[in-house]
Protein backbone atom coordinates (compact mmCIF):
# COMPACT_ATOMS: atom_id res chain seq x y z
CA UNK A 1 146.39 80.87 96.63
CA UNK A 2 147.31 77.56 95.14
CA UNK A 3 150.59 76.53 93.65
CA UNK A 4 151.02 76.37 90.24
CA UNK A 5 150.63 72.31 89.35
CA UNK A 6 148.56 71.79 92.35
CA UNK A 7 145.52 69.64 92.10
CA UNK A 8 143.52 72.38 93.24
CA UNK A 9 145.31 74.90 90.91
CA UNK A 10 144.75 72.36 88.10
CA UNK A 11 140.98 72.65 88.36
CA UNK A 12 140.75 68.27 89.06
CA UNK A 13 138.97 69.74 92.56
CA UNK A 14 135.75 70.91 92.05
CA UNK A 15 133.62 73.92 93.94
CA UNK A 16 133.13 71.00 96.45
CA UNK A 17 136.37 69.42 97.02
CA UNK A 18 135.27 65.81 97.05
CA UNK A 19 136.71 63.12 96.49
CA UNK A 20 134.36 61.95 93.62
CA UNK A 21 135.92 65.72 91.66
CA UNK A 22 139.30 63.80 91.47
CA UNK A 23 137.57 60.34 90.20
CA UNK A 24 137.64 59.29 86.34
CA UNK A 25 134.98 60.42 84.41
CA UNK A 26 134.26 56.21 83.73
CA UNK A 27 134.62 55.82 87.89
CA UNK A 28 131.74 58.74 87.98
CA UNK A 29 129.72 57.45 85.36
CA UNK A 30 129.48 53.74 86.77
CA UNK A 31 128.74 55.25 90.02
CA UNK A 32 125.60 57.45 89.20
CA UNK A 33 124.49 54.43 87.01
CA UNK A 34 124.87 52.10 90.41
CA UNK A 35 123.46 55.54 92.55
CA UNK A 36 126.89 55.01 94.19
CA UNK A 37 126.83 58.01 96.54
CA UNK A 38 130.39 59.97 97.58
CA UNK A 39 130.92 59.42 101.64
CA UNK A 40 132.75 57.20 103.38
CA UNK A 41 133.52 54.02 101.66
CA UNK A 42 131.41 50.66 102.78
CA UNK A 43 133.57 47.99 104.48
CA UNK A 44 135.11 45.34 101.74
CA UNK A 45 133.85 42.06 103.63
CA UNK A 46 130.44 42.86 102.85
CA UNK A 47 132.07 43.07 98.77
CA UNK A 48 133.20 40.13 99.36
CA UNK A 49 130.25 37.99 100.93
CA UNK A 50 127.43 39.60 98.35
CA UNK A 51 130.00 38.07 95.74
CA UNK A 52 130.16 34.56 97.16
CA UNK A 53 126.19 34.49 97.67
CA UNK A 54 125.72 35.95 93.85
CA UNK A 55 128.17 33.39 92.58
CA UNK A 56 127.24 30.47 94.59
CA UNK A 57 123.21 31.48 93.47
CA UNK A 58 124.38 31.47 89.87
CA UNK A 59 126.44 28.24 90.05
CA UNK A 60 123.43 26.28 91.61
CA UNK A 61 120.74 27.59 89.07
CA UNK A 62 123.18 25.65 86.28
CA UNK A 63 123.65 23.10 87.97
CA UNK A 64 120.09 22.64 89.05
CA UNK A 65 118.74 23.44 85.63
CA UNK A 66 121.04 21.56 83.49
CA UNK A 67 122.75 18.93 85.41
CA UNK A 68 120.82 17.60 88.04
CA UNK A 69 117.14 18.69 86.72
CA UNK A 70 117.50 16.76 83.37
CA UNK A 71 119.31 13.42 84.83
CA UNK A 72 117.35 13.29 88.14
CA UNK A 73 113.63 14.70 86.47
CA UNK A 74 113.07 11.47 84.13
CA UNK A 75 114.54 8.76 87.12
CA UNK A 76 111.88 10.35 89.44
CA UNK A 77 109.48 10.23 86.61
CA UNK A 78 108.76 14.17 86.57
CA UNK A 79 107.92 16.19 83.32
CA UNK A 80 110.87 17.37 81.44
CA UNK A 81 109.39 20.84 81.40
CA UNK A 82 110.74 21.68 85.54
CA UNK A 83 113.82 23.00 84.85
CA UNK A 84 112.87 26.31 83.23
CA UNK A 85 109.81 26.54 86.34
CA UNK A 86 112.74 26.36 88.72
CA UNK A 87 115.37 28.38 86.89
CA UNK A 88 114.16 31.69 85.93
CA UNK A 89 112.95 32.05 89.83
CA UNK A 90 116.77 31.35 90.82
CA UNK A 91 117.94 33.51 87.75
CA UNK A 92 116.13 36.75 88.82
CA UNK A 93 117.09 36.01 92.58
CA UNK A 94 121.22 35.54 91.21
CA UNK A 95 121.00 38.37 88.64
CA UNK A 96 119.38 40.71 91.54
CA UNK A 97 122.39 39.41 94.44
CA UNK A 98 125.00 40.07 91.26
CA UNK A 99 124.04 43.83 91.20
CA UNK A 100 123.91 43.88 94.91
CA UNK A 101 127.14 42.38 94.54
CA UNK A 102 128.49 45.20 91.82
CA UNK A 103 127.23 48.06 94.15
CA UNK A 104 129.34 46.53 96.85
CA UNK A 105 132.21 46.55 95.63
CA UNK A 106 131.57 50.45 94.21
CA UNK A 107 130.07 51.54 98.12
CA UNK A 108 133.06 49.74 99.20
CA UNK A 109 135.30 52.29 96.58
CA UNK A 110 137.68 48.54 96.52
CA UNK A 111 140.71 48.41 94.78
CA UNK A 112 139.49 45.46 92.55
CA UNK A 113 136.12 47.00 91.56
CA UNK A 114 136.73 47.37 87.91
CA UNK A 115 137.98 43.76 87.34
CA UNK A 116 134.75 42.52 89.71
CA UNK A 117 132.19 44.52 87.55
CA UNK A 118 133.78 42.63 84.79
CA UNK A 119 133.19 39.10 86.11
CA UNK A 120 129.43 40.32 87.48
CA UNK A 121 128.91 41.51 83.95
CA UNK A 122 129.74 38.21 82.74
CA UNK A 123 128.01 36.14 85.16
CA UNK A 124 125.10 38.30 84.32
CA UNK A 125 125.25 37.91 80.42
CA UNK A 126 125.34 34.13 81.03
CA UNK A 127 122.54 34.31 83.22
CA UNK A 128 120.06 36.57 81.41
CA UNK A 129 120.92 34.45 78.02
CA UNK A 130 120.34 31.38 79.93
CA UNK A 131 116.93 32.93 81.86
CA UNK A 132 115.46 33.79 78.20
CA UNK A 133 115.81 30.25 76.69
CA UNK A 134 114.09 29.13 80.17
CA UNK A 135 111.51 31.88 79.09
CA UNK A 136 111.28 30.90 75.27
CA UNK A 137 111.28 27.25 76.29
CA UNK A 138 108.05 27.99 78.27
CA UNK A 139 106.33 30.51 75.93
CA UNK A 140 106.44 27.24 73.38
């Protein structure tokens, strides 16, 4: 039998014993969203090169689209209109390496996955707001 105060006395250790018993309910709920199964965790370098690809994919899609597209497209005497044709391509290619990158760092079970899904979120809000004025710029 258990000792009184004991995690397993406590009831925090399910029928199972898993880890993912023990986890916060908002660590369990990210995780089935992200189908984040409970084995051994993922190695972190694999975190950390998904979010260097996302990030660097995200950085050149604004630069691209609205530094380089709109100086460069009128010197070289193409149509204004090329930015959104080139961005939403890169924006659904960034916004699908930033989940990648989110599920990382959750496989991974890394120490800094909380404040990482924050900046991925944010990356992500900036991208999808930016991908539907490229879409509304092209439905006009």
């Amino acid at each position: 039998m258990s000792e009184p105060g004991s995690i397993a006395a406590s009831g925090a250790i399910g029928a199972t014993g898993t880890l993912g018993d023990r986890r916060p309910v908002a660590d369990r709920a990210v995780r089935r969203v992200l189908k984040v199964p409970e084995a051994k965790p993922a190695p972190e370098e694999g975190a950390h090169r998904i979010f260097r690809v996302g990030i660097l994919l995200s950085a050149a899609r604004c630069l691209l689209t609205y530094i380089f597209l709109p100086i460069l497209a009128p010197l070289l005497g193409v149509a204004g209109g090329v930015g959104p044709a080139i961005g939403i391509p890169l924006a659904v290619v960034a916004l699908s390496f930033d989940v990648m990158g989110v599920r990382r760092f959750w496989l991974a079970d890394h120490r800094w996955r909380w404040q990482m899904t924050g900046i991925y979120v944010a990356v992500m809000a900036l991208v999808v707001a930016l991908l539907v004025g490229n879409l509304l710029t092209l439905a006009r």
